[in-house]
Protein backbone atom coordinates (compact mmCIF):
# COMPACT_ATOMS: atom_id res chain seq x y z
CA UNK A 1 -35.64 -0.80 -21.05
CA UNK A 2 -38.10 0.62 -18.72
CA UNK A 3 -38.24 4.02 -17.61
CA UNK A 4 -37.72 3.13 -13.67
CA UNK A 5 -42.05 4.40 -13.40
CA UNK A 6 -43.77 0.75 -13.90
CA UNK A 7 -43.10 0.19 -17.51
CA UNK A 8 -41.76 -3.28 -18.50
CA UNK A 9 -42.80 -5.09 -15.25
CA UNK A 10 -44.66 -8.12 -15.33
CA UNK A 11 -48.27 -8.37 -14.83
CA UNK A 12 -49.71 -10.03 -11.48
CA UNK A 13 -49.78 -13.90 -11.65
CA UNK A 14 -47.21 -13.57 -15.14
CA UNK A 15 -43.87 -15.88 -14.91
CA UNK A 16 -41.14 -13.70 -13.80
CA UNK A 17 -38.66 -13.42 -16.02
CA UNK A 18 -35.14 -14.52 -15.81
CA UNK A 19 -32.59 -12.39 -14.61
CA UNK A 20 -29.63 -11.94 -17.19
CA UNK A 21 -26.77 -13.76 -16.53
CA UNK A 22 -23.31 -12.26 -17.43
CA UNK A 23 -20.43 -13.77 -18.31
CA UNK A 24 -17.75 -14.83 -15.90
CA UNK A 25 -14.98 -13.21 -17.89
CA UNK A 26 -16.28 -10.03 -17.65
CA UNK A 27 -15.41 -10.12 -14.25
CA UNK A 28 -11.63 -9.03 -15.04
CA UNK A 29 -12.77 -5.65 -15.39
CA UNK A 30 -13.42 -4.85 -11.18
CA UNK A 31 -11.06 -2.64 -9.81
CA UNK A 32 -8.90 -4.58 -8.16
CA UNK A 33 -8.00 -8.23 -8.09
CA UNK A 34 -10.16 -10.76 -6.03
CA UNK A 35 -12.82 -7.81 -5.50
CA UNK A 36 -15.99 -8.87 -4.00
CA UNK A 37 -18.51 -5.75 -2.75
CA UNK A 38 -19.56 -6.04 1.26
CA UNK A 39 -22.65 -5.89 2.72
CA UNK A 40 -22.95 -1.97 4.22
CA UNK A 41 -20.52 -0.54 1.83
CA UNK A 42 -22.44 2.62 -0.10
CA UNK A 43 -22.27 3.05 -3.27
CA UNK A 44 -23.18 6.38 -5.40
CA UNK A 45 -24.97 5.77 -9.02
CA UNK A 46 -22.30 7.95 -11.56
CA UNK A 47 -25.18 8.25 -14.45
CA UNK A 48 -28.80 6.91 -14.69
CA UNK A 49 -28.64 2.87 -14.23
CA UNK A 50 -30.50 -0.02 -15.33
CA UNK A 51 -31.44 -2.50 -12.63
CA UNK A 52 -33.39 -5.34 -11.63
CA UNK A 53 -35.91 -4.53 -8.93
CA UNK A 54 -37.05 -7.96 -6.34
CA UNK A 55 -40.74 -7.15 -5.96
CA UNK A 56 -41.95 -9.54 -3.21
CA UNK A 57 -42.13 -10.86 0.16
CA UNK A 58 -40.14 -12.50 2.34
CA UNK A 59 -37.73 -15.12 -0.30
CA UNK A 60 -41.06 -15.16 -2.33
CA UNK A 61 -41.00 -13.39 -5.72
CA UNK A 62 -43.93 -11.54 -6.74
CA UNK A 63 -41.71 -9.98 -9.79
CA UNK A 64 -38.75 -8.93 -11.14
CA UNK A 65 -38.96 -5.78 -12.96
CA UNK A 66 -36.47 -3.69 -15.29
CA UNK A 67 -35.44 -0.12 -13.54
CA UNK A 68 -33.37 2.86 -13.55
CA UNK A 69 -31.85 4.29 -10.94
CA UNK A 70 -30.78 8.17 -11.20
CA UNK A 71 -27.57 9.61 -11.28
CA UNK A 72 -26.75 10.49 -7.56
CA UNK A 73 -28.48 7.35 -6.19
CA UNK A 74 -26.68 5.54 -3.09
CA UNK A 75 -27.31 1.89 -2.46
CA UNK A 76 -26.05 0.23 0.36
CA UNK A 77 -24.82 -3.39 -0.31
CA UNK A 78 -27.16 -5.62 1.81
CA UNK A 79 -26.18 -8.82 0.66
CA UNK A 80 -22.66 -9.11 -1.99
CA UNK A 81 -22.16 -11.97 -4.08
CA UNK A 82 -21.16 -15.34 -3.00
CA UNK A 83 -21.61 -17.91 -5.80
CA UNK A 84 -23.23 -15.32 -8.09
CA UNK A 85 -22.58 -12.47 -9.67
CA UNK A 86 -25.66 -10.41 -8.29
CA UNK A 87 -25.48 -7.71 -5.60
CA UNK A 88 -28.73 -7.04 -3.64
CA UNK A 89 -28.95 -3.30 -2.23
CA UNK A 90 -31.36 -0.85 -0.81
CA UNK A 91 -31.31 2.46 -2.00
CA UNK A 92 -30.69 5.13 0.86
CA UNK A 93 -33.60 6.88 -0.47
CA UNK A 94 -36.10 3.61 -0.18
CA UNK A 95 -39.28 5.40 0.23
CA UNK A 96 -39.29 8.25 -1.69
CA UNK A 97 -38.35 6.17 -5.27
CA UNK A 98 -40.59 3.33 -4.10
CA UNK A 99 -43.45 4.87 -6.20
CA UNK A 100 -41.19 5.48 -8.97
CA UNK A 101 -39.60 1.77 -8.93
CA UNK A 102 -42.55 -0.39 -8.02
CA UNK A 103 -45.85 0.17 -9.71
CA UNK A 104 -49.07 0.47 -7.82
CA UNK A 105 -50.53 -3.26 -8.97
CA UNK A 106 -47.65 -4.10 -6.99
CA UNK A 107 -47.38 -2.23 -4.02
CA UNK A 108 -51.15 -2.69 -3.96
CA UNK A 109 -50.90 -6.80 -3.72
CA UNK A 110 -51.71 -8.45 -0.31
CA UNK A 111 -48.29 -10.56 -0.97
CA UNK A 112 -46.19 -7.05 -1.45
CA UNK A 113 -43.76 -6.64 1.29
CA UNK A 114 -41.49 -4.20 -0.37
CA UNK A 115 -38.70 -3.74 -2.92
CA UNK A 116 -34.78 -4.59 -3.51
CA UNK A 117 -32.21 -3.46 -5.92
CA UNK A 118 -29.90 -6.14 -7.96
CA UNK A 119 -26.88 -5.45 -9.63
CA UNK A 120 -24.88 -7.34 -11.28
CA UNK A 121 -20.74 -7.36 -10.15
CA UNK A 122 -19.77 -5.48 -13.76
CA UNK A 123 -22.49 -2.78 -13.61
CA UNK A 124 -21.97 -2.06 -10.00
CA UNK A 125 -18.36 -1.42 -11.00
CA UNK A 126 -19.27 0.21 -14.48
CA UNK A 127 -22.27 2.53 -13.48
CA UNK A 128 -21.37 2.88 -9.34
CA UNK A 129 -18.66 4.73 -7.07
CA UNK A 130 -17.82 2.95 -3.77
CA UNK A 131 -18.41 6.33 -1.49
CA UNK A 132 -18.26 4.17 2.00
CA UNK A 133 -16.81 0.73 3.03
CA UNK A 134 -18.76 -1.31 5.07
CA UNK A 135 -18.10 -0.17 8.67
């Protein structure tokens, strides 16, 4: 796992890796029946959380790259699941941790046009409090 500072990414021109797929059943463990996260609800990280981080532009993926986020994080829910089990959030705090998510041979690349968070449906229950709905 990487250390959320660069560590573990893949190197420029490098396959991206695959993201992890989790199981459907391990969906019975969200909160409440039928539960599906909204785009603009906020959610607060409980404990330091491993993520994906989208490293590109536009749909284009320049990399995917392991992450943690710290305890006390918010993300707000951009995009929720719809035939997936992957969340895609910003964090509320999107420039400060962007040198601390996304390493420089990233952020330095002419096709780098910034950064997004994915979770998938079980650790955004298991590592995340819902502190807003979506308005």
């Amino acid at each position: 796992m990487c250390d959320g500072r660069g560590g573990g990414g893949v190197a420029p021109g490098a396959p991206a890796p695959q993201l992890r797929r989790i199981p459907l059943g391990r969906q019975a463990t969200l909160p409440r029946d039928n539960y599906m996260p909204s785009a603009g609800e906020r959610y607060r990280a409980r404990h330091d959380a491993a993520v994906m981080i989208w490293v590109g532009r536009g749909e284009a993926a320049l990399a995917r790259l392991e992450a943690v986020v710290p305890a006390g994080e918010v993300l707000e829910i951009e995009e929720g699941p719809a035939d997936s089990e992957w969340i895609f959030a910003q964090p509320e705090r999107y420039n400060e941790l962007e040198h601390s998510l996304v390493p420089l041979e990233y952020r330095d690349s002419p096709y780098y046009g910034g950064y997004g968070i994915v979770v998938d449906l079980p650790s955004l229950v298991a590592d995340f409090e819902l502190i807003s709905p979506a308005a």
